[in-house]
Protein backbone atom coordinates (compact mmCIF):
# COMPACT_ATOMS: atom_id res chain seq x y z
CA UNK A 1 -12.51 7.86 12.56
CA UNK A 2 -12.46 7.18 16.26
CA UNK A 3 -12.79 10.62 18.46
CA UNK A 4 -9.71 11.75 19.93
CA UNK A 5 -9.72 12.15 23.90
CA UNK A 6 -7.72 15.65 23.93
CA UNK A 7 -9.68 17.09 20.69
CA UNK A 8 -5.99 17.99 19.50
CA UNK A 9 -5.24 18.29 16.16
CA UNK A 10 -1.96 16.23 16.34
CA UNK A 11 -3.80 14.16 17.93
CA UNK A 12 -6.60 13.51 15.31
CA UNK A 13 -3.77 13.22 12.47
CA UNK A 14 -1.98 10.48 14.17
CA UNK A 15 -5.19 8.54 14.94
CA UNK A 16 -4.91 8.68 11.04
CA UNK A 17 -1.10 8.63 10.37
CA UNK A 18 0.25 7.12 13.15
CA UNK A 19 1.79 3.21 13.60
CA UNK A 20 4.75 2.27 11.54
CA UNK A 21 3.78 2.16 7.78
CA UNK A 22 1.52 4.55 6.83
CA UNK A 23 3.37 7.87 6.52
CA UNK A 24 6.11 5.50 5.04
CA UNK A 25 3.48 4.38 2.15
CA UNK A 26 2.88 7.94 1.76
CA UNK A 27 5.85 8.64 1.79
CA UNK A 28 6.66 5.99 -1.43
CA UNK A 29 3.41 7.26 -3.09
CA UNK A 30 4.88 11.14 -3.15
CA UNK A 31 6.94 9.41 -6.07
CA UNK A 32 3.96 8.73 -8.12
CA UNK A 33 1.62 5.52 -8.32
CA UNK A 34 2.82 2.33 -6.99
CA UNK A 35 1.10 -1.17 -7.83
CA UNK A 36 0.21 -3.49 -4.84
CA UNK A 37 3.42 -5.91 -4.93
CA UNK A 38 5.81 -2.97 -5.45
CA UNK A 39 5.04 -1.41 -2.48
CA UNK A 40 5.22 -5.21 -0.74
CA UNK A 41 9.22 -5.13 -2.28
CA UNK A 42 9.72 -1.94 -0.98
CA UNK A 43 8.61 -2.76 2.27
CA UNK A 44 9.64 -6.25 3.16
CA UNK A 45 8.70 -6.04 6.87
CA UNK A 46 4.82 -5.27 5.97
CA UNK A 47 2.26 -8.38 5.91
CA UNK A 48 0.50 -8.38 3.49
CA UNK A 49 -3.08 -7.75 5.57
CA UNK A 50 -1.17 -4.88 7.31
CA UNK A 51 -0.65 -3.34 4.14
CA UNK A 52 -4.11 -3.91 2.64
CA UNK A 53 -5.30 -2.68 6.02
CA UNK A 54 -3.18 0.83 5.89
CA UNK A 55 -3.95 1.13 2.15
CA UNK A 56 -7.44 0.87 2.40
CA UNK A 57 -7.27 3.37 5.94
CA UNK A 58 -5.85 5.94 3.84
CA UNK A 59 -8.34 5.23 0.60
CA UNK A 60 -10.96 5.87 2.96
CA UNK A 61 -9.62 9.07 4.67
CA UNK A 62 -9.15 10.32 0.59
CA UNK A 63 -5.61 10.33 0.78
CA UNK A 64 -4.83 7.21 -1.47
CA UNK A 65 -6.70 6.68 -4.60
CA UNK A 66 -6.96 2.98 -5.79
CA UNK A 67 -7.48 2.27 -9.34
CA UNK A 68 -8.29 -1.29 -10.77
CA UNK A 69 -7.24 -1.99 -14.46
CA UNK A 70 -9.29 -4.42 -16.51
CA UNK A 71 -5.71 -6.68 -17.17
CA UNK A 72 -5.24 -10.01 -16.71
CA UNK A 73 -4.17 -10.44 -14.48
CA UNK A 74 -5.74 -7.47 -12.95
CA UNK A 75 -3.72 -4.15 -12.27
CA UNK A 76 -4.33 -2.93 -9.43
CA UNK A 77 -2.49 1.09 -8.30
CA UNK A 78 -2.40 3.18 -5.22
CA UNK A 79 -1.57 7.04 -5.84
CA UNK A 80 -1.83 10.24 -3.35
CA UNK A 81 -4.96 12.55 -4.49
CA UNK A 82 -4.36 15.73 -4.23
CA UNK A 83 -5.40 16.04 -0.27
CA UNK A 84 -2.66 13.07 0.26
CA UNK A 85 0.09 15.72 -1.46
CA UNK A 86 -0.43 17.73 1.46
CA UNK A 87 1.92 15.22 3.47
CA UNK A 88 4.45 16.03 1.58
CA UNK A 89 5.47 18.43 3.62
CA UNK A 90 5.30 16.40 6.74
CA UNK A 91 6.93 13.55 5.07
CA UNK A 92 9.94 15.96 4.87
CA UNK A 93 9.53 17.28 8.39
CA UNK A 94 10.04 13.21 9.57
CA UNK A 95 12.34 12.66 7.10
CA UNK A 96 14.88 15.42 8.33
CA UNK A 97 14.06 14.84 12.07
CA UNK A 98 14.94 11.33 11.28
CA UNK A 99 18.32 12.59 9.96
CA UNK A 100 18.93 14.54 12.83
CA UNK A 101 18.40 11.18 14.70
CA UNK A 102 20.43 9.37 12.83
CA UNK A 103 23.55 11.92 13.12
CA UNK A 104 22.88 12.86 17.24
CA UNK A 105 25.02 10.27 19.59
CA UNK A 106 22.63 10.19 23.08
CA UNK A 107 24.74 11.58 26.22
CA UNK A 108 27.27 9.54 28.39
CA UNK A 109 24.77 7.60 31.08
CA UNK A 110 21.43 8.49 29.33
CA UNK A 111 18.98 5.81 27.08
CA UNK A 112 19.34 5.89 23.41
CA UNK A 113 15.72 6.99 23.90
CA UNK A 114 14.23 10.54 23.49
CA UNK A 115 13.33 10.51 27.29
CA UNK A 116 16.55 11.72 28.48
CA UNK A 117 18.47 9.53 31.85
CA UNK A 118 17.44 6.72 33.22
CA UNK A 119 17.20 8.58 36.40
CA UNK A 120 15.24 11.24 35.16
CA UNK A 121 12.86 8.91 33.62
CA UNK A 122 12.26 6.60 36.74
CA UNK A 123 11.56 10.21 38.61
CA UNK A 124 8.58 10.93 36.27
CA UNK A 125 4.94 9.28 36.05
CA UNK A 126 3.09 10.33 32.65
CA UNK A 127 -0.29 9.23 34.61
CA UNK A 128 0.35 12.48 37.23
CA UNK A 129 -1.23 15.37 37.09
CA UNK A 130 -0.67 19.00 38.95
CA UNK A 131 -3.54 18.66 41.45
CA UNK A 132 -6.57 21.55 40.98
């Protein structure tokens, strides 16, 4: 895993989690196992080398367990281990912030955003630091 540049520990899980699908696959595989093409139909917007990609990401962080059946056709299922159950609760921390999200309406004059005005976000510059 690359290093992170603050040494934070948010930081270090979303080198991991971050990006759009792979604390959604998690969050499918909290269910229980899920074969290769199901998890295609449940996310129609995924290639299908972005989710080999993320599948194989979190295989090799230990999160997702693959398991090959000797079928024909082959069989092929992704499952959290038990460190990948551990997201559960996170998945539920996203999943209620999202439902916050969905229920807030944004200000009159301000950006459906999370930055807050337009004004207020032409004022700041995230590249600024307090000199010292």
């Amino acid at each position: 895993m690359k290093d992170t540049v603050t040494g934070c520990s948010v930081e270090h899980a979303m080198h991991l989690l971050g990006g759009r699908w792979r604390l959604l696959l998690v969050s499918f595989l909290i269910d229980g196992p899920k074969r290769f093409n199901e998890l295609r139909r449940i996310l129609p917007g995924i290639s299908q080398r972005m989710l080999t990609l993320d599948l194989r990401a979190l295989e090799t962080a230990g999160l997702v367990s693959r398991t090959v059946y000797p079928t024909t056709p082959v069989r092929v299922e992704y499952a959290l281990t038990e460190d990948g159950m551990r997201l559960k609760t996170v998945v539920a921390a996203v999943q209620d912030f999202g439902r916050w999200l969905k229920q807030r309406r944004p200000a009159p004059g301000s950006s459906p955003g999370l930055r807050g005005s337009p004004s207020a976000d032409s004022t700041r510059s995230p590249d600024r630091r307090p000199a010292g």
